[in-house]
N, C-alpha and C. Protein backbone atom coordinates (compact mmCIF):
# COMPACT_ATOMS: atom_id res chain seq x y z
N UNK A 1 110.83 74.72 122.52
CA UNK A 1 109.44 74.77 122.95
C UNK A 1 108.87 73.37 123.07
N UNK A 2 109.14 72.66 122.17
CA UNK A 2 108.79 71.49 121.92
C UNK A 2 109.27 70.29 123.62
N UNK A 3 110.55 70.49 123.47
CA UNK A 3 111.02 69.83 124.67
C UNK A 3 110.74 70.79 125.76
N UNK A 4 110.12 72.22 126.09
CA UNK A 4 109.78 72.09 127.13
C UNK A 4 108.00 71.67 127.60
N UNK A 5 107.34 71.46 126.47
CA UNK A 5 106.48 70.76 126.49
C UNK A 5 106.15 69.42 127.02
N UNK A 6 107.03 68.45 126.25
CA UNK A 6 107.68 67.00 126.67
C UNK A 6 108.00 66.98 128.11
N UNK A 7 108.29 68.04 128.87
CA UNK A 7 108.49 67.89 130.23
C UNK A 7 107.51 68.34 130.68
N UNK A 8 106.88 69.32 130.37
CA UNK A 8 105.92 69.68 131.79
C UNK A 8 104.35 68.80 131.61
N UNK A 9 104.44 68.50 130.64
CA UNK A 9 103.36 67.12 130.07
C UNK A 9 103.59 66.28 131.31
N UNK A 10 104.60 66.16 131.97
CA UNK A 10 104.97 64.64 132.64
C UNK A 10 105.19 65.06 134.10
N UNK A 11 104.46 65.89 134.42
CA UNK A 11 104.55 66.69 136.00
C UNK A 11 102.80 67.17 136.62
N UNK A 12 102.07 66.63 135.74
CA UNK A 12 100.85 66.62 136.14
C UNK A 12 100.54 65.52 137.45
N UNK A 13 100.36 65.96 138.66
CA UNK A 13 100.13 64.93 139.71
C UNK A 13 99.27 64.04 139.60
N UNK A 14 99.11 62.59 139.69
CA UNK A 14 98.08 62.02 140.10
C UNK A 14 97.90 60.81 141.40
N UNK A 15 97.10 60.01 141.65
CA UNK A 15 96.21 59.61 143.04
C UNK A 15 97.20 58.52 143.74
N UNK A 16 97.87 57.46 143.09
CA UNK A 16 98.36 56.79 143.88
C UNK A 16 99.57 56.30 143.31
N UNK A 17 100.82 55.50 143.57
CA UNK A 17 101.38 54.33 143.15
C UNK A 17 100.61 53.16 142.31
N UNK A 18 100.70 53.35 141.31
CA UNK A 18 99.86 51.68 140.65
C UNK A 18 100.88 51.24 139.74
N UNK A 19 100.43 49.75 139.26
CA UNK A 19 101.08 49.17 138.13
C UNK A 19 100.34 49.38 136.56
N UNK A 20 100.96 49.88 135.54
CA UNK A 20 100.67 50.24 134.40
C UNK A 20 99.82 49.18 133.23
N UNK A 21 98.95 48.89 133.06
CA UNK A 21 98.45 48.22 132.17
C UNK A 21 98.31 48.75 130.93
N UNK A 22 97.63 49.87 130.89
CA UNK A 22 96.70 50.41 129.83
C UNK A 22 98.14 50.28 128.51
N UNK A 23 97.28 50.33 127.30
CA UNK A 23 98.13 50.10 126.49
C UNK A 23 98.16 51.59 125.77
N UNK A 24 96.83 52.10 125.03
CA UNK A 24 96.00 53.40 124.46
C UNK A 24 96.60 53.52 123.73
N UNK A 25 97.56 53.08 122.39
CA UNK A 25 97.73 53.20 121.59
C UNK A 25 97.76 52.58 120.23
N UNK A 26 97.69 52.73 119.06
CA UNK A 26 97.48 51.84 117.91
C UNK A 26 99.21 51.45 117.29
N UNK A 27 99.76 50.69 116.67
CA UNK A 27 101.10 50.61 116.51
C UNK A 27 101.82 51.97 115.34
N UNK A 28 100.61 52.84 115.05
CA UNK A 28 101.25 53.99 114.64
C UNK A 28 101.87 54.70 115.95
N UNK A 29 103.14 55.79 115.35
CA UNK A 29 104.31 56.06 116.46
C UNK A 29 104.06 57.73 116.16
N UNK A 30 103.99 58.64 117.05
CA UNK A 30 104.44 59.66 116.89
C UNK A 30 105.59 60.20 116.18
N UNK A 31 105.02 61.19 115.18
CA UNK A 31 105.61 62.02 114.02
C UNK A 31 106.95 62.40 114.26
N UNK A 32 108.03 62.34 113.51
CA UNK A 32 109.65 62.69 114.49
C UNK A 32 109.57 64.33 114.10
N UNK A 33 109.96 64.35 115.77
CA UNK A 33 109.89 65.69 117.05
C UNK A 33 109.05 66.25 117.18
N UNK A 34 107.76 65.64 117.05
CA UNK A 34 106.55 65.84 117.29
C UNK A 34 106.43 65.39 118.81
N UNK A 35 105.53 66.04 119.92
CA UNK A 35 105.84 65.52 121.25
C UNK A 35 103.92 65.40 121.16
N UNK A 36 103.27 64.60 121.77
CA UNK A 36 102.16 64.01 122.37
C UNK A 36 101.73 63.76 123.79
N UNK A 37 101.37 64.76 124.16
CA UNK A 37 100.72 64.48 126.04
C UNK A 37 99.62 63.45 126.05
N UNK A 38 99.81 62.97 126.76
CA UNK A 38 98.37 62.14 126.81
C UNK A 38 98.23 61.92 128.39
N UNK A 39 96.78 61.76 128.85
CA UNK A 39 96.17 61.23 130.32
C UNK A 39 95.42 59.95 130.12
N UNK A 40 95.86 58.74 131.13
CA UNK A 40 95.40 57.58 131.28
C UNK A 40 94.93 57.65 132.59
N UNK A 41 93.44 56.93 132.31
CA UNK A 41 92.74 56.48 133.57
C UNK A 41 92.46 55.16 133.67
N UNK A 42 92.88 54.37 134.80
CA UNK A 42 92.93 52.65 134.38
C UNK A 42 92.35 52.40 136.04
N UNK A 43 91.34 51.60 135.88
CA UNK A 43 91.17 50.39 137.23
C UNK A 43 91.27 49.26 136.94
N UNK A 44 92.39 49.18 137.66
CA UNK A 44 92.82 47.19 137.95
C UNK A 44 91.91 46.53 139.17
N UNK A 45 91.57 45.64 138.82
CA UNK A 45 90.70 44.54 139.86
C UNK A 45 91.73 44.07 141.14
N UNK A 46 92.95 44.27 140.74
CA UNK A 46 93.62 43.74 141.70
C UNK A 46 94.68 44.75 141.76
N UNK A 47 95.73 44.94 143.14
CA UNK A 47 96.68 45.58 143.28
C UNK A 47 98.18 44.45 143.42
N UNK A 48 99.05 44.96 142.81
CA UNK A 48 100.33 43.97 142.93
C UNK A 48 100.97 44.74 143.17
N UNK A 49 101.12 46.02 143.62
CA UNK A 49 102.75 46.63 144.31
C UNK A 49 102.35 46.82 145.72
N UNK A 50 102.06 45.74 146.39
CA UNK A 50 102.43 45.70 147.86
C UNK A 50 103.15 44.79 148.17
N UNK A 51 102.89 44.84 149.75
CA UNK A 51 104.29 44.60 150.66
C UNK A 51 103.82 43.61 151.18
N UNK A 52 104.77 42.76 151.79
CA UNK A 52 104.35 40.74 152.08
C UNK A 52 103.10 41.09 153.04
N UNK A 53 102.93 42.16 154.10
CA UNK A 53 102.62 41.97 155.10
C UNK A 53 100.70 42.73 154.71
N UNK A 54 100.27 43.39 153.56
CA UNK A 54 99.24 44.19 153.08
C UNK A 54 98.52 42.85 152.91
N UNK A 55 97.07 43.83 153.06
CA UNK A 55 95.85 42.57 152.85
C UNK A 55 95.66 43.13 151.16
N UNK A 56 94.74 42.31 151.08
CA UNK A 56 94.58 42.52 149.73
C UNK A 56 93.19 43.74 150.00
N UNK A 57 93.47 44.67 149.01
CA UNK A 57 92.75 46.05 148.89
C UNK A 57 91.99 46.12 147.27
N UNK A 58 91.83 45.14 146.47
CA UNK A 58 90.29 44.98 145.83
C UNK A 58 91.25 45.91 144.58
N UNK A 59 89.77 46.63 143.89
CA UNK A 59 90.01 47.33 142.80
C UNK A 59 90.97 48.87 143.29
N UNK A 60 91.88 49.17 142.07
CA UNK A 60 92.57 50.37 142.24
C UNK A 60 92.35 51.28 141.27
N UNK A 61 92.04 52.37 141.38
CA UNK A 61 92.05 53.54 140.47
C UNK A 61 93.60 54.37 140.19
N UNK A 62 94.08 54.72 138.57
CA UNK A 62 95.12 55.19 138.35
C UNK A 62 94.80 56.62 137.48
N UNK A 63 95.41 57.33 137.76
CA UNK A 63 95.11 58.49 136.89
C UNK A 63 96.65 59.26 136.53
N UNK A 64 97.25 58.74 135.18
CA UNK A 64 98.82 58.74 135.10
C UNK A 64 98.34 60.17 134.00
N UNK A 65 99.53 60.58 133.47
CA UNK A 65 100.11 61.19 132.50
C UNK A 65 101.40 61.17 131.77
N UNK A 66 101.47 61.34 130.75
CA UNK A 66 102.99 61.25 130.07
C UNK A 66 103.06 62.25 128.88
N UNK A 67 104.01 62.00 128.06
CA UNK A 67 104.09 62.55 126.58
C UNK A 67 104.99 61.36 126.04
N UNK A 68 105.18 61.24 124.66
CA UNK A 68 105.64 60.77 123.35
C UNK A 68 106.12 61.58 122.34
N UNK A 69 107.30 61.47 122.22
CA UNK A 69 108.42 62.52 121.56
C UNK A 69 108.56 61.49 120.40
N UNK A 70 108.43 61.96 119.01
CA UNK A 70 109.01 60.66 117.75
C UNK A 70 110.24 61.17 117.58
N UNK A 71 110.57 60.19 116.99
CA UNK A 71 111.94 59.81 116.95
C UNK A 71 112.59 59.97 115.11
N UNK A 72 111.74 59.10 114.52
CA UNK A 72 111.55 59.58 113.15
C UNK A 72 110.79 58.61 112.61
N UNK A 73 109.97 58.01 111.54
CA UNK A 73 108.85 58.16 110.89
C UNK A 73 108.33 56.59 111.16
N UNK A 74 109.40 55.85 112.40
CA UNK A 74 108.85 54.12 112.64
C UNK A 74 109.17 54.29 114.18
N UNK A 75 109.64 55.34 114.62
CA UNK A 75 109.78 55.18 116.06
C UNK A 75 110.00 56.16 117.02
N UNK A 76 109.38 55.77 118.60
CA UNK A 76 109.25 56.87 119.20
C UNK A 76 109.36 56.71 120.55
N UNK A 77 109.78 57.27 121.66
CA UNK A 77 110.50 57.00 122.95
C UNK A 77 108.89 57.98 123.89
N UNK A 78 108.62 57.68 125.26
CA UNK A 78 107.65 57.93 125.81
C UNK A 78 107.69 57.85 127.50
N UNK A 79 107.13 58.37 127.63
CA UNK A 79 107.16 58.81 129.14
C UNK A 79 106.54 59.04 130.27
N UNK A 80 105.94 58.37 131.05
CA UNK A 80 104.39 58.50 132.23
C UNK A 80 105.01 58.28 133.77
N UNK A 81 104.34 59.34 133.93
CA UNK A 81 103.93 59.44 135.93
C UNK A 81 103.07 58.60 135.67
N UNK A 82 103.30 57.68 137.02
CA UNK A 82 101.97 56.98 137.14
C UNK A 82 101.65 56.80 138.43
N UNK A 83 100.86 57.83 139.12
CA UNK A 83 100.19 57.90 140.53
C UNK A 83 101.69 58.85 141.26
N UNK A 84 101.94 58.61 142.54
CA UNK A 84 102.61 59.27 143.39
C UNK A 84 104.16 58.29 143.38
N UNK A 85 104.95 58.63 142.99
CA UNK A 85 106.65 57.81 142.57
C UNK A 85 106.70 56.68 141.72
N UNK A 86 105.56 56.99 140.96
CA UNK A 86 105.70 55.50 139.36
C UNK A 86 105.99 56.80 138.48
N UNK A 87 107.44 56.05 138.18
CA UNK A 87 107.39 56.78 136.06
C UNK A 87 108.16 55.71 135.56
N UNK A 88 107.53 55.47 134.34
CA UNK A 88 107.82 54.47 133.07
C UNK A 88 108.03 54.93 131.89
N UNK A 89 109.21 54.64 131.63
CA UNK A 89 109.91 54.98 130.20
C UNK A 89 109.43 53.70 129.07
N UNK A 90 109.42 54.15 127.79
CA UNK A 90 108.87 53.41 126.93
C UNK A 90 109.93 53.46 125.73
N UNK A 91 109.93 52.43 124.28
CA UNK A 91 110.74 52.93 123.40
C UNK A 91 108.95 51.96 122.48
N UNK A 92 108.41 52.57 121.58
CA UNK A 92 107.71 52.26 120.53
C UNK A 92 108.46 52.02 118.89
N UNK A 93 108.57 50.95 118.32
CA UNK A 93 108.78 50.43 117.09
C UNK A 93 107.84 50.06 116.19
N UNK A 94 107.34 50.57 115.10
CA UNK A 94 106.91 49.93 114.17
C UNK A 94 107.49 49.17 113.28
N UNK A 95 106.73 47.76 113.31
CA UNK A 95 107.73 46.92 112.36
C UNK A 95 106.82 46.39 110.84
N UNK A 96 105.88 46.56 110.89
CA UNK A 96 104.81 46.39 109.68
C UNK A 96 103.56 47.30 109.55
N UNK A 97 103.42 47.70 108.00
CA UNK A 97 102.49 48.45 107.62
C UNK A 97 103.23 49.75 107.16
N UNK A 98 102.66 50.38 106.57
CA UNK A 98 103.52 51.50 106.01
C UNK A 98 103.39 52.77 107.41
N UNK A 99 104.97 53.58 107.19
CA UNK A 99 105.30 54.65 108.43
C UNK A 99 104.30 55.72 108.75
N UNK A 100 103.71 55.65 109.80
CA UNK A 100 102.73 56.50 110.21
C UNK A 100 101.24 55.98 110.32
N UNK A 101 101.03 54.80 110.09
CA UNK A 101 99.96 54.63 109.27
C UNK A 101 99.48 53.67 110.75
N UNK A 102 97.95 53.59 110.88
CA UNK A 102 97.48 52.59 111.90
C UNK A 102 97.51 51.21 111.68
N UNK A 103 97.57 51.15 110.72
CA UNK A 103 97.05 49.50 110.05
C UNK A 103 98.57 48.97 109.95
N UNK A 104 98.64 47.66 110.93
CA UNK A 104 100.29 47.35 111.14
C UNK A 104 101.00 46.76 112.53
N UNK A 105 101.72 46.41 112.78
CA UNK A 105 101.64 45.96 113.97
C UNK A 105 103.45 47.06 114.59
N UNK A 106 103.49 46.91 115.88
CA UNK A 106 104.34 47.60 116.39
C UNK A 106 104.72 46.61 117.88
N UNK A 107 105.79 47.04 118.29
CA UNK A 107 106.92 46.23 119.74
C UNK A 107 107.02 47.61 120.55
N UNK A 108 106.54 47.52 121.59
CA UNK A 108 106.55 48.62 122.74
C UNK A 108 107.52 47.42 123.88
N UNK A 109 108.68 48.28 124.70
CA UNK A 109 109.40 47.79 125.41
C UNK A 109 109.77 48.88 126.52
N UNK A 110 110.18 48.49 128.14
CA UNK A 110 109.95 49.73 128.76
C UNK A 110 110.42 49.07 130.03
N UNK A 111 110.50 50.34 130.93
CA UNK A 111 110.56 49.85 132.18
C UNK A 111 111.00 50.75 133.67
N UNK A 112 110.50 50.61 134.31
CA UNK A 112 110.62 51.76 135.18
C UNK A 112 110.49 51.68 136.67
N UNK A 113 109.93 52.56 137.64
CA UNK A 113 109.97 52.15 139.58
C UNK A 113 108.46 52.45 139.37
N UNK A 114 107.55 51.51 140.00
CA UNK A 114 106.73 51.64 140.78
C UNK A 114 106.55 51.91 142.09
N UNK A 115 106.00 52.64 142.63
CA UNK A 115 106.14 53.13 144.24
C UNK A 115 107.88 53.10 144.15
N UNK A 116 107.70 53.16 145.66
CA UNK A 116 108.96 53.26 146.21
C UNK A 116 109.60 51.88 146.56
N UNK A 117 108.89 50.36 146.11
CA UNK A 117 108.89 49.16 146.49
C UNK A 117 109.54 48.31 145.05
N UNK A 118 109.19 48.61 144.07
CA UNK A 118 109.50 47.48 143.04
C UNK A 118 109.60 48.31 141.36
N UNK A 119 110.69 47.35 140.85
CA UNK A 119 111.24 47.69 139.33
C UNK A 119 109.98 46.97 138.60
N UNK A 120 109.82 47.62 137.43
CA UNK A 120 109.13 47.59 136.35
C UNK A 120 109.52 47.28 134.96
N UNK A 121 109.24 45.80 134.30
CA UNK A 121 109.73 45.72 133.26
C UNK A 121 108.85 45.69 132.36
N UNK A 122 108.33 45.85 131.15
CA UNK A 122 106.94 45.21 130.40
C UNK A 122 108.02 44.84 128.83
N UNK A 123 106.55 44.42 127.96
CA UNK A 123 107.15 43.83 126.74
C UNK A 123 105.43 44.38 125.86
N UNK A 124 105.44 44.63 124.99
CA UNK A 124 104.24 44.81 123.87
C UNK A 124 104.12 44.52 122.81
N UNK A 125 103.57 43.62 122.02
CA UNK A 125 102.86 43.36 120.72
C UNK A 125 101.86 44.33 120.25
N UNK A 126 101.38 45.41 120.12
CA UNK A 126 100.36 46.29 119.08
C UNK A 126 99.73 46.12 117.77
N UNK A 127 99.08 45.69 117.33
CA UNK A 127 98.61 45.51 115.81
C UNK A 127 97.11 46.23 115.85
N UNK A 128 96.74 46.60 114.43
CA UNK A 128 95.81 47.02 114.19
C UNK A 128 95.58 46.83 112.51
N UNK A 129 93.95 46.54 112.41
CA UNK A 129 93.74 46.69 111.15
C UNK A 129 93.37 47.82 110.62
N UNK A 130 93.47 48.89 111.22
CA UNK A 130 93.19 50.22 110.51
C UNK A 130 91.90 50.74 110.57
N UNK A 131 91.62 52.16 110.11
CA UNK A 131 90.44 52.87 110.69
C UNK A 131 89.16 51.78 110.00
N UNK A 132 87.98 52.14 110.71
CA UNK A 132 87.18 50.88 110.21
C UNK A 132 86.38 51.18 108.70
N UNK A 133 85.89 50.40 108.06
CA UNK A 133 85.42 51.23 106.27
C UNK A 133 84.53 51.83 106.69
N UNK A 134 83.14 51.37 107.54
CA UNK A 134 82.12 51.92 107.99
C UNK A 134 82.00 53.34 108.75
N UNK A 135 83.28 53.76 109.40
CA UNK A 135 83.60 54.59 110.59
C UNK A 135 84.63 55.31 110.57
N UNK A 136 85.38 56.24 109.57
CA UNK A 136 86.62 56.44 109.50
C UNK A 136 87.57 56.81 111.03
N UNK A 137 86.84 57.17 111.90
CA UNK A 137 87.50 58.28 112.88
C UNK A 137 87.98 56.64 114.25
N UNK A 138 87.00 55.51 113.75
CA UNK A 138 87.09 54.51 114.90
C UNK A 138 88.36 53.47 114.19
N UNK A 139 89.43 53.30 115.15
CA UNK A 139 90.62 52.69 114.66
C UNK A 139 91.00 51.64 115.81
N UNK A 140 90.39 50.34 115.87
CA UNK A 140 90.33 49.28 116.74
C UNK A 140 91.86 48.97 116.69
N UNK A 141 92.46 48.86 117.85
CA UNK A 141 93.51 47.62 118.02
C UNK A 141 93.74 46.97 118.88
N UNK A 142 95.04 46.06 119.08
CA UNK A 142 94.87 44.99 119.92
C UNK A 142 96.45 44.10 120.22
N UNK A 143 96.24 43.38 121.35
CA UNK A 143 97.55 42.44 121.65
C UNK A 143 97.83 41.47 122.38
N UNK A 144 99.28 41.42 122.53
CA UNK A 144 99.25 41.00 123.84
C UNK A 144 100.61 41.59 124.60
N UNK A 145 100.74 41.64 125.89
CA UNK A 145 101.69 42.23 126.72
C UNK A 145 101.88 41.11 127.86
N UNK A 146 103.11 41.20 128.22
CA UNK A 146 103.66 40.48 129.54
C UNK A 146 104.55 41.91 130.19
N UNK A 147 104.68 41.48 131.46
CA UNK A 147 105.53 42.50 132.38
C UNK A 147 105.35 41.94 133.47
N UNK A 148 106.53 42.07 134.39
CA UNK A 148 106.97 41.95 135.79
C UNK A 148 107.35 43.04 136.62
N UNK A 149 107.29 42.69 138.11
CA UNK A 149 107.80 43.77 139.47
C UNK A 149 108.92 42.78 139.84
N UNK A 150 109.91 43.61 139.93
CA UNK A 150 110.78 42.65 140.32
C UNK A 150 111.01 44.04 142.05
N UNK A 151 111.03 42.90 143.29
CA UNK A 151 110.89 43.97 144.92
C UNK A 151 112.02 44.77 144.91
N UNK A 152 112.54 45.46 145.15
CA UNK A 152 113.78 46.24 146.03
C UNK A 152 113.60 46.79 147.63
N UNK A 153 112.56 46.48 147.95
CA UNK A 153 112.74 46.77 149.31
C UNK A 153 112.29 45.54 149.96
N UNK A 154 112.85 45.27 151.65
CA UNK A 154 113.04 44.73 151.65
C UNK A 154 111.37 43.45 152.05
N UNK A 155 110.15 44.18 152.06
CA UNK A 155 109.43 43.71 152.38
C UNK A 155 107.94 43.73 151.16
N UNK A 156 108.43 44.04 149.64
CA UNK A 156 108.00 43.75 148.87
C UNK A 156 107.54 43.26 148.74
N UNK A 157 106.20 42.44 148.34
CA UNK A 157 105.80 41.51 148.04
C UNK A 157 106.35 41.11 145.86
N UNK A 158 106.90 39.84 146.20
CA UNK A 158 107.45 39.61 144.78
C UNK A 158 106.45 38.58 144.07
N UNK A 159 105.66 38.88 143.19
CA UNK A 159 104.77 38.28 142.26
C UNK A 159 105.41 37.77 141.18
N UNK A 160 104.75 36.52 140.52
CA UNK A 160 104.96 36.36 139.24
C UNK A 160 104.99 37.09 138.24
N UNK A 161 105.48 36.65 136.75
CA UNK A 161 105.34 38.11 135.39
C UNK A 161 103.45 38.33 135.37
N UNK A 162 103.32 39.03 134.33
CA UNK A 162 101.61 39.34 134.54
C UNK A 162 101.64 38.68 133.11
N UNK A 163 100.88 37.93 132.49
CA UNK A 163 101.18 37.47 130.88
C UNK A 163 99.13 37.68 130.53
N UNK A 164 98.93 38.81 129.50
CA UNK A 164 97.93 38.62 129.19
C UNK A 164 97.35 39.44 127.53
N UNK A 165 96.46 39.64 127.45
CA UNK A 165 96.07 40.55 126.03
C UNK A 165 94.91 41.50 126.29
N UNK A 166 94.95 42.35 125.48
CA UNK A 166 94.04 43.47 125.86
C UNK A 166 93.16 43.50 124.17
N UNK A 167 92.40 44.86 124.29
CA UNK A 167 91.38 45.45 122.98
C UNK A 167 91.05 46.50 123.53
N UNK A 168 91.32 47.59 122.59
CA UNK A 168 90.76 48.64 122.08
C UNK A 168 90.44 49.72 120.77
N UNK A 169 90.33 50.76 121.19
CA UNK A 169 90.20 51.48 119.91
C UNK A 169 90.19 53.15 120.34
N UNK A 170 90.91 52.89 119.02
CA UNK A 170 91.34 54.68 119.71
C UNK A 170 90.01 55.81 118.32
N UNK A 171 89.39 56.36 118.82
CA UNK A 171 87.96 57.64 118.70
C UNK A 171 88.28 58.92 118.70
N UNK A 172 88.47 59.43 117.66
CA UNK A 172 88.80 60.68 116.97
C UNK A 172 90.03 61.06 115.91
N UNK A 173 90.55 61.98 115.82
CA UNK A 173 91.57 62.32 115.39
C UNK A 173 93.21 62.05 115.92
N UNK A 174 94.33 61.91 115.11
CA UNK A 174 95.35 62.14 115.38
C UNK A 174 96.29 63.29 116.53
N UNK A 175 95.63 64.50 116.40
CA UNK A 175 95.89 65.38 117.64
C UNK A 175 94.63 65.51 118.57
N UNK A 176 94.05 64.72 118.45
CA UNK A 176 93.07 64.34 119.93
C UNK A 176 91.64 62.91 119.86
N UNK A 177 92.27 62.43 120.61
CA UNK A 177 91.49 61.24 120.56
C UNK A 177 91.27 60.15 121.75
N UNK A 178 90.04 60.06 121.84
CA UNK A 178 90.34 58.87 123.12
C UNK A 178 89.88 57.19 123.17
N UNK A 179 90.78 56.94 123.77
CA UNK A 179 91.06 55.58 123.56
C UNK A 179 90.90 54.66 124.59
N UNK A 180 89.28 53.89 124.78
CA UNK A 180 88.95 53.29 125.46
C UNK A 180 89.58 51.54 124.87
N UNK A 181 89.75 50.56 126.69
CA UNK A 181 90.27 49.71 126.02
C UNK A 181 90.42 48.72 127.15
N UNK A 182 90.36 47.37 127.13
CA UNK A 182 90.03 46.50 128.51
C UNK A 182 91.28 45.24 128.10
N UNK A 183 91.71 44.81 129.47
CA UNK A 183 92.98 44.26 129.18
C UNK A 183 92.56 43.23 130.39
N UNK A 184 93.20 41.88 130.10
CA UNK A 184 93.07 40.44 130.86
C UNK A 184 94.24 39.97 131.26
N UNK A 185 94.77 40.26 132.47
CA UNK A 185 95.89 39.52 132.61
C UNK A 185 96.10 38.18 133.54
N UNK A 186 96.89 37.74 133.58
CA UNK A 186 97.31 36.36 134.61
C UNK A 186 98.31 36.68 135.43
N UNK A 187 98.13 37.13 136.88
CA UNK A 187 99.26 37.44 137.22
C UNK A 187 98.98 36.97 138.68
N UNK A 188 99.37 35.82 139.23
CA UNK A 188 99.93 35.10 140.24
C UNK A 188 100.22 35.69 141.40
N UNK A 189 99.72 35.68 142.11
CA UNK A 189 100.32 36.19 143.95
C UNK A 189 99.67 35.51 144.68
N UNK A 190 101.25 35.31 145.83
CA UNK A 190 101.55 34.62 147.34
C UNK A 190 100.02 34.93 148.06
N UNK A 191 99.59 35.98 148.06
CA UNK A 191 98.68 36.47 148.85
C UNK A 191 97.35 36.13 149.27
N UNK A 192 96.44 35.48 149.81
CA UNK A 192 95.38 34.81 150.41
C UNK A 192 94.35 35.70 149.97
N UNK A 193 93.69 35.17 149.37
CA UNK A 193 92.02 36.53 149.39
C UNK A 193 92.29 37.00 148.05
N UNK A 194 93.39 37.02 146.87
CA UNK A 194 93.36 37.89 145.77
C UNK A 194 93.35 37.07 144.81
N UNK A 195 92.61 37.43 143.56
CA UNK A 195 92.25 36.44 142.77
C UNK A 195 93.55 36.58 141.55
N UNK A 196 94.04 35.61 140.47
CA UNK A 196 95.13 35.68 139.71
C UNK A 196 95.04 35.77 138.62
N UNK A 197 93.89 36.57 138.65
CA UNK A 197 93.58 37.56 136.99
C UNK A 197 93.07 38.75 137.35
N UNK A 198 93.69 39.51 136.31
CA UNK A 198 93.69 40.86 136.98
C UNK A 198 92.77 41.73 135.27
N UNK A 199 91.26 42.24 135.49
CA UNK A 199 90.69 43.06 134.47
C UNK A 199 91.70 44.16 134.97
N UNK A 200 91.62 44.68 133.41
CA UNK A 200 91.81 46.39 133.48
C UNK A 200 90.81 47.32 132.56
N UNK A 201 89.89 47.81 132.59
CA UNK A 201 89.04 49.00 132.16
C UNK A 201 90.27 50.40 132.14
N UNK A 202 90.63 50.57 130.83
CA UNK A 202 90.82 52.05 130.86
C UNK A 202 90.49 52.79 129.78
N UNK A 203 90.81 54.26 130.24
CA UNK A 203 90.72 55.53 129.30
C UNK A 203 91.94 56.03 128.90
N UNK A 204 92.65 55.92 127.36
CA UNK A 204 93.87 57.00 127.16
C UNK A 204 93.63 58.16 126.60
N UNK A 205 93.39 59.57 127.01
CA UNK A 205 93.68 61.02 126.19
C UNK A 205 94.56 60.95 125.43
N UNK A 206 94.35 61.12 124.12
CA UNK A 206 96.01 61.83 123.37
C UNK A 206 95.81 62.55 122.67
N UNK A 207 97.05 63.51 122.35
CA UNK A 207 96.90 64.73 121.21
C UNK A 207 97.66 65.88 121.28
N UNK A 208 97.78 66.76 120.07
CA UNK A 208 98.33 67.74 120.36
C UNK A 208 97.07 68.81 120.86
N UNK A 209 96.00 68.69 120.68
CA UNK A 209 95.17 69.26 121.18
C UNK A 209 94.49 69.08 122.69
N UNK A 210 95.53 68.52 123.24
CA UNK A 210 95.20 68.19 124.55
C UNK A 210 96.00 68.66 125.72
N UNK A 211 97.08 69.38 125.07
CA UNK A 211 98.41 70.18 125.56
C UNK A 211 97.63 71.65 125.57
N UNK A 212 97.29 71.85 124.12
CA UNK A 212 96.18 73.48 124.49
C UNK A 212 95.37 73.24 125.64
N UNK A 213 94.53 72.29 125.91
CA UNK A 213 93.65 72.28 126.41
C UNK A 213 94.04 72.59 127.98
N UNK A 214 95.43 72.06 128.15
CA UNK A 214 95.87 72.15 129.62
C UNK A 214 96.83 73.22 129.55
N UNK A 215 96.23 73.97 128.54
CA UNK A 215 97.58 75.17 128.45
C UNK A 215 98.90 75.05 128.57
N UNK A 216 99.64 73.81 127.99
CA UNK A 216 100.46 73.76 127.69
C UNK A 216 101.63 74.40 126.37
């Protein structure tokens, strides 16, 4: 049941091809064989999976989905559509703070096809100091991430890595919570008219209560 959950979590359609920023998670890892759906909504200021010959097309809207299967009590493997032929595989590690726990830092590593044009590599730092004393349910965290497109076709446009850091905080509970969170990157392109920092504003859903919700 569980694994057919984990799959149909990851077949929800959404709007376009984009590149993945959003981070939406704290360096706690999903429970082992516990599976987690979650929906990300992210606008990037800039687009980087086009082709030499595209003008530059401004802000992009993403509306991905995935799930997170644990692995056992420091680590957990993960999985997102992202728009129309992006999916990105993930592996999450916690390496400090006690197992399960928010307060701690964690290594997210991954990589996958964007569109039908370019490979996807990323790298993640996660830390968090834990739910806040004032606020139990608000659990701020934070980092930094690098990732690259490396083209496969033949008119790709090939950009530099993206090297930048993000903040957020994930609002509510463990089986449902959402996780607003804004990310700064530096990411370099050939292209005339596009600027070489790229905001990201997003939203992550997560939970096991978010699988009921879509009748899963």
């Amino acid at each position: 049941m569980r694994l057919r959950l984990f799959a149909l979590a990851c077949l929800v359609p959404a709007l376009a091809a984009c590149v993945p920023y959003a981070v939406g998670t704290t360096p706690a890892t999903t429970p082992a064989r516990e599976v987690r759906p979650s929906v990300v909504f992210q606008i990037a200021s800039e687009d980087r999976s086009l082709d030499e010959d595209d003008r530059p097309g401004g802000a992009q809207l993403m509306i991905g989905n995935g799930a997170r299967l644990g692995l056992d009590d420091r680590s957990d493997v993960g999985f997102q559509i992202l728009g129309l032929g992006s999916i990105v595989a993930t592996y999450q590690r916690q390496f400090l703070g006690a197992p399960g726990a928010d307060r701690g830092a964690a290594f997210i590593v991954g990589g996958g096809v964007v569109g039908t044009s370019h490979l996807h590599i990323e790298g993640t730092v996660v830390a968090s100091p834990g739910p806040l004393s004032f606020a139990r349910r608000v659990t701020p965290y934070f980092g930094a991430r690098v990732q690259d497109l490396t083209p496969f076709s033949g008119d790709a446009l090939n950009t530099q890595p993206a090297v930048g850091g993000f903040f957020g905080a994930r609002l509510g509970w463990p089986d449902l919570a959402v996780s607003p969170e804004v990310g700064v990157f530096y990411s370099p392109t050939p292209l005339r008219g596009t600027e070489n920092v790229v905001v990201v504003p997003s939203v992550t859903l997560r939970g096991a209560r978010l699988a009921k919700a879509l009748g899963l």
